[in-house]
N, C-alpha and C. Protein backbone atom coordinates (compact mmCIF):
# COMPACT_ATOMS: atom_id res chain seq x y z
N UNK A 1 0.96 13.43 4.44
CA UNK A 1 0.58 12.05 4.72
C UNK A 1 0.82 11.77 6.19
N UNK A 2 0.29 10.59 6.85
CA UNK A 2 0.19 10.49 8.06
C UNK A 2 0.88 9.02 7.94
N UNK A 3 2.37 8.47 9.11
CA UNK A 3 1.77 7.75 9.42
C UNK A 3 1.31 6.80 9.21
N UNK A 4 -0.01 6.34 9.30
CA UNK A 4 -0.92 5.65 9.18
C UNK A 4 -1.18 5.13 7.95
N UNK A 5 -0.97 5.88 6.86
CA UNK A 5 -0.98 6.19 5.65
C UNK A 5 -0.06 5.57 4.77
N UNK A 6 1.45 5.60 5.37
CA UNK A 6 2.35 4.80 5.04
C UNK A 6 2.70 3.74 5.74
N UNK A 7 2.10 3.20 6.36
CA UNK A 7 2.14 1.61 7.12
C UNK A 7 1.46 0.89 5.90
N UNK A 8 0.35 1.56 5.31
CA UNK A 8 -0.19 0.31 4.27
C UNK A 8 0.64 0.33 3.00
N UNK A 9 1.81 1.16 2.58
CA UNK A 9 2.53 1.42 2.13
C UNK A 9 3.55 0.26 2.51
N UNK A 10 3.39 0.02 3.36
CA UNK A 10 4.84 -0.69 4.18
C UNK A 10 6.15 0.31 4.51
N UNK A 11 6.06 1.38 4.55
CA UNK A 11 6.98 2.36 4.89
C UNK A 11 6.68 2.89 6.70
N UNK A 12 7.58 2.04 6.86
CA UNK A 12 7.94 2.70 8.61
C UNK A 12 8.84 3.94 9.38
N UNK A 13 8.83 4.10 9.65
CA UNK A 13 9.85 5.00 11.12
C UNK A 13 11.32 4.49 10.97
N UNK A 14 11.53 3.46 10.60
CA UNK A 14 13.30 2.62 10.94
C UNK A 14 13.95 3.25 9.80
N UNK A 15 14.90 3.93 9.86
CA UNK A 15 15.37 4.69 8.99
C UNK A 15 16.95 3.97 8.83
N UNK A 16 17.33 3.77 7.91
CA UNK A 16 18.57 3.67 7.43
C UNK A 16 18.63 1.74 6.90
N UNK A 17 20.00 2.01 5.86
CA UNK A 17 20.04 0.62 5.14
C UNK A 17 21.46 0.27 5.17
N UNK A 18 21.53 -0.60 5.81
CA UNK A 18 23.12 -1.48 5.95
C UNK A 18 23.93 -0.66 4.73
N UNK A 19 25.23 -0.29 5.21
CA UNK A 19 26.35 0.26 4.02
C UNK A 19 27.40 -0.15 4.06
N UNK A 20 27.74 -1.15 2.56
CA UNK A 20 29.20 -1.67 2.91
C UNK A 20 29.68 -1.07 1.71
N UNK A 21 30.81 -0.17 1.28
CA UNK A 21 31.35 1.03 0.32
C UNK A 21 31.53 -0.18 -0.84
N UNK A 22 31.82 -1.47 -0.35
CA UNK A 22 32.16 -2.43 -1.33
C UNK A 22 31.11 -3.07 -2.61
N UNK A 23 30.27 -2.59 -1.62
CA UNK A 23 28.72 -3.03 -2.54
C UNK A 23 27.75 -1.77 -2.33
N UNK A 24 28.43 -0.54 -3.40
CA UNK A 24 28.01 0.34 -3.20
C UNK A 24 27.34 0.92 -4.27
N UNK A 25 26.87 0.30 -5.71
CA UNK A 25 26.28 -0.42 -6.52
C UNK A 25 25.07 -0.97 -6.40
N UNK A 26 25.18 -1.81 -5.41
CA UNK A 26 23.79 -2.98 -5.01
C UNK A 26 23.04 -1.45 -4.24
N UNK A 27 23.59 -1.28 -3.61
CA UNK A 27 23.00 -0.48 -2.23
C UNK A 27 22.40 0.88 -3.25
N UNK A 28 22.96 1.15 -4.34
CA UNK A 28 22.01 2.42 -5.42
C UNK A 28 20.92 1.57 -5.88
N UNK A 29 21.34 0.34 -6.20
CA UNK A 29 19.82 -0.09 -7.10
C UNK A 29 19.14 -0.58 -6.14
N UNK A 30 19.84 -1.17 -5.04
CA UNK A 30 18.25 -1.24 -4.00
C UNK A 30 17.47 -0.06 -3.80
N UNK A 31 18.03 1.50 -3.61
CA UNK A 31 17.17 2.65 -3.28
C UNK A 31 16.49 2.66 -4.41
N UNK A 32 17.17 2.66 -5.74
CA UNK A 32 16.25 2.71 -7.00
C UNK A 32 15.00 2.67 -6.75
N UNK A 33 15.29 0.68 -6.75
CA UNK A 33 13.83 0.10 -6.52
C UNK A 33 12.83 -0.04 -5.70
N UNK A 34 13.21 0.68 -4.56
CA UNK A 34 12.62 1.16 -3.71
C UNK A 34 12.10 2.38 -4.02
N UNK A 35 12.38 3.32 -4.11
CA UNK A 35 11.97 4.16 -4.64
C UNK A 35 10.97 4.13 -5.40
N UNK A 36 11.07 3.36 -6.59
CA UNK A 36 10.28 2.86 -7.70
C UNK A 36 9.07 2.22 -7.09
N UNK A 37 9.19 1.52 -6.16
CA UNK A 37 8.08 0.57 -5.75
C UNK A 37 7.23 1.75 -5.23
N UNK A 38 7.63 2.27 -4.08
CA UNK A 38 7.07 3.00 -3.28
C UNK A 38 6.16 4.13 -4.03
N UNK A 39 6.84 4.56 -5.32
CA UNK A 39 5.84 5.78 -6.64
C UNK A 39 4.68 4.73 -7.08
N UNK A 40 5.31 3.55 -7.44
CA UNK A 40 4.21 2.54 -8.25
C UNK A 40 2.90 2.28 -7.03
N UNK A 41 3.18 1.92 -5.60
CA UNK A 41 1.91 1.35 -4.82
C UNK A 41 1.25 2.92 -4.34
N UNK A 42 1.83 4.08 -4.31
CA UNK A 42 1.47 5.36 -4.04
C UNK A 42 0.43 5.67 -4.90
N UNK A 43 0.64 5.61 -6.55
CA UNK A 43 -0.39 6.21 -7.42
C UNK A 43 -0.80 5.12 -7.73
N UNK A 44 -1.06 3.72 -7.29
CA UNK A 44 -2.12 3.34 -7.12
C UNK A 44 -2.91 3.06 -6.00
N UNK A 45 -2.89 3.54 -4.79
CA UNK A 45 -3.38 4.45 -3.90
C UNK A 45 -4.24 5.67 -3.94
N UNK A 46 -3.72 6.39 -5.10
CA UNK A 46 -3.63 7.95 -5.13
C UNK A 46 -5.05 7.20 -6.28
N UNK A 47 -5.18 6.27 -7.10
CA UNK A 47 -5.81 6.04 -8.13
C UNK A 47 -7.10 5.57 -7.46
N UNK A 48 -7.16 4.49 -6.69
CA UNK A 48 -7.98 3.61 -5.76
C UNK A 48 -8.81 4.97 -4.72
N UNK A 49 -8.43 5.88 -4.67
CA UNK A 49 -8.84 7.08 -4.16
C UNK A 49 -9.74 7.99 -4.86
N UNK A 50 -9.00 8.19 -6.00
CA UNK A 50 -9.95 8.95 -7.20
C UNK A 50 -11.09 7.91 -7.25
N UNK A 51 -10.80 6.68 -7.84
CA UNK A 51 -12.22 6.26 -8.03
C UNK A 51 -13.12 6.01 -6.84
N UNK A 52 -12.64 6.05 -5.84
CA UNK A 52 -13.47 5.63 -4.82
C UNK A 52 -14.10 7.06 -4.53
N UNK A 53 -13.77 8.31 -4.70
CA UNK A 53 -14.38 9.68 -4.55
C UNK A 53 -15.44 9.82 -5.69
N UNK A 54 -15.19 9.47 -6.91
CA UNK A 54 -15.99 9.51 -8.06
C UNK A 54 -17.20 8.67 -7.41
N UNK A 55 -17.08 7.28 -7.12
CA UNK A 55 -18.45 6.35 -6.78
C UNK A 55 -19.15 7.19 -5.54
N UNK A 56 -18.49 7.72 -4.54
CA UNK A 56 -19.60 8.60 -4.05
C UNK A 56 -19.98 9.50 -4.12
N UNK A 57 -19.44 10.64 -5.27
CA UNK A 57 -20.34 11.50 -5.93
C UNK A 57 -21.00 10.89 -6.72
N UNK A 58 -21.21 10.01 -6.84
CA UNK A 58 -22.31 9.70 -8.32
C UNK A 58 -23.32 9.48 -7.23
């Protein structure tokens, strides 16, 4: 992937997420759901792709 690719993703270059050991709990289920989000808008990406390859082979 490029890039470019993950900007419409909303995934940037800025790497890292505030860590306080105290709320170290919150800070797993935020990656969770991040994580999660990022699989969910990907394969429908990955989906919005397939069909858009199918309509111009037909």
């Amino acid at each position: 992937m490029r890039w470019e690719d993950l900007e419409k993703l909303n995934v940037n270059r800025e790497l890292g997420q505030e860590f306080d050991p105290m709320e170290f709990e919150n800070l797993c289920k935020s990656i969770a759901d991040y994580a999660l989000k990022f699989k969910e808008d990907l394969e429908k990406e990955i989906l919005e792709k397939k069909k858009e390859k199918k309509r111009i082979e037909k």
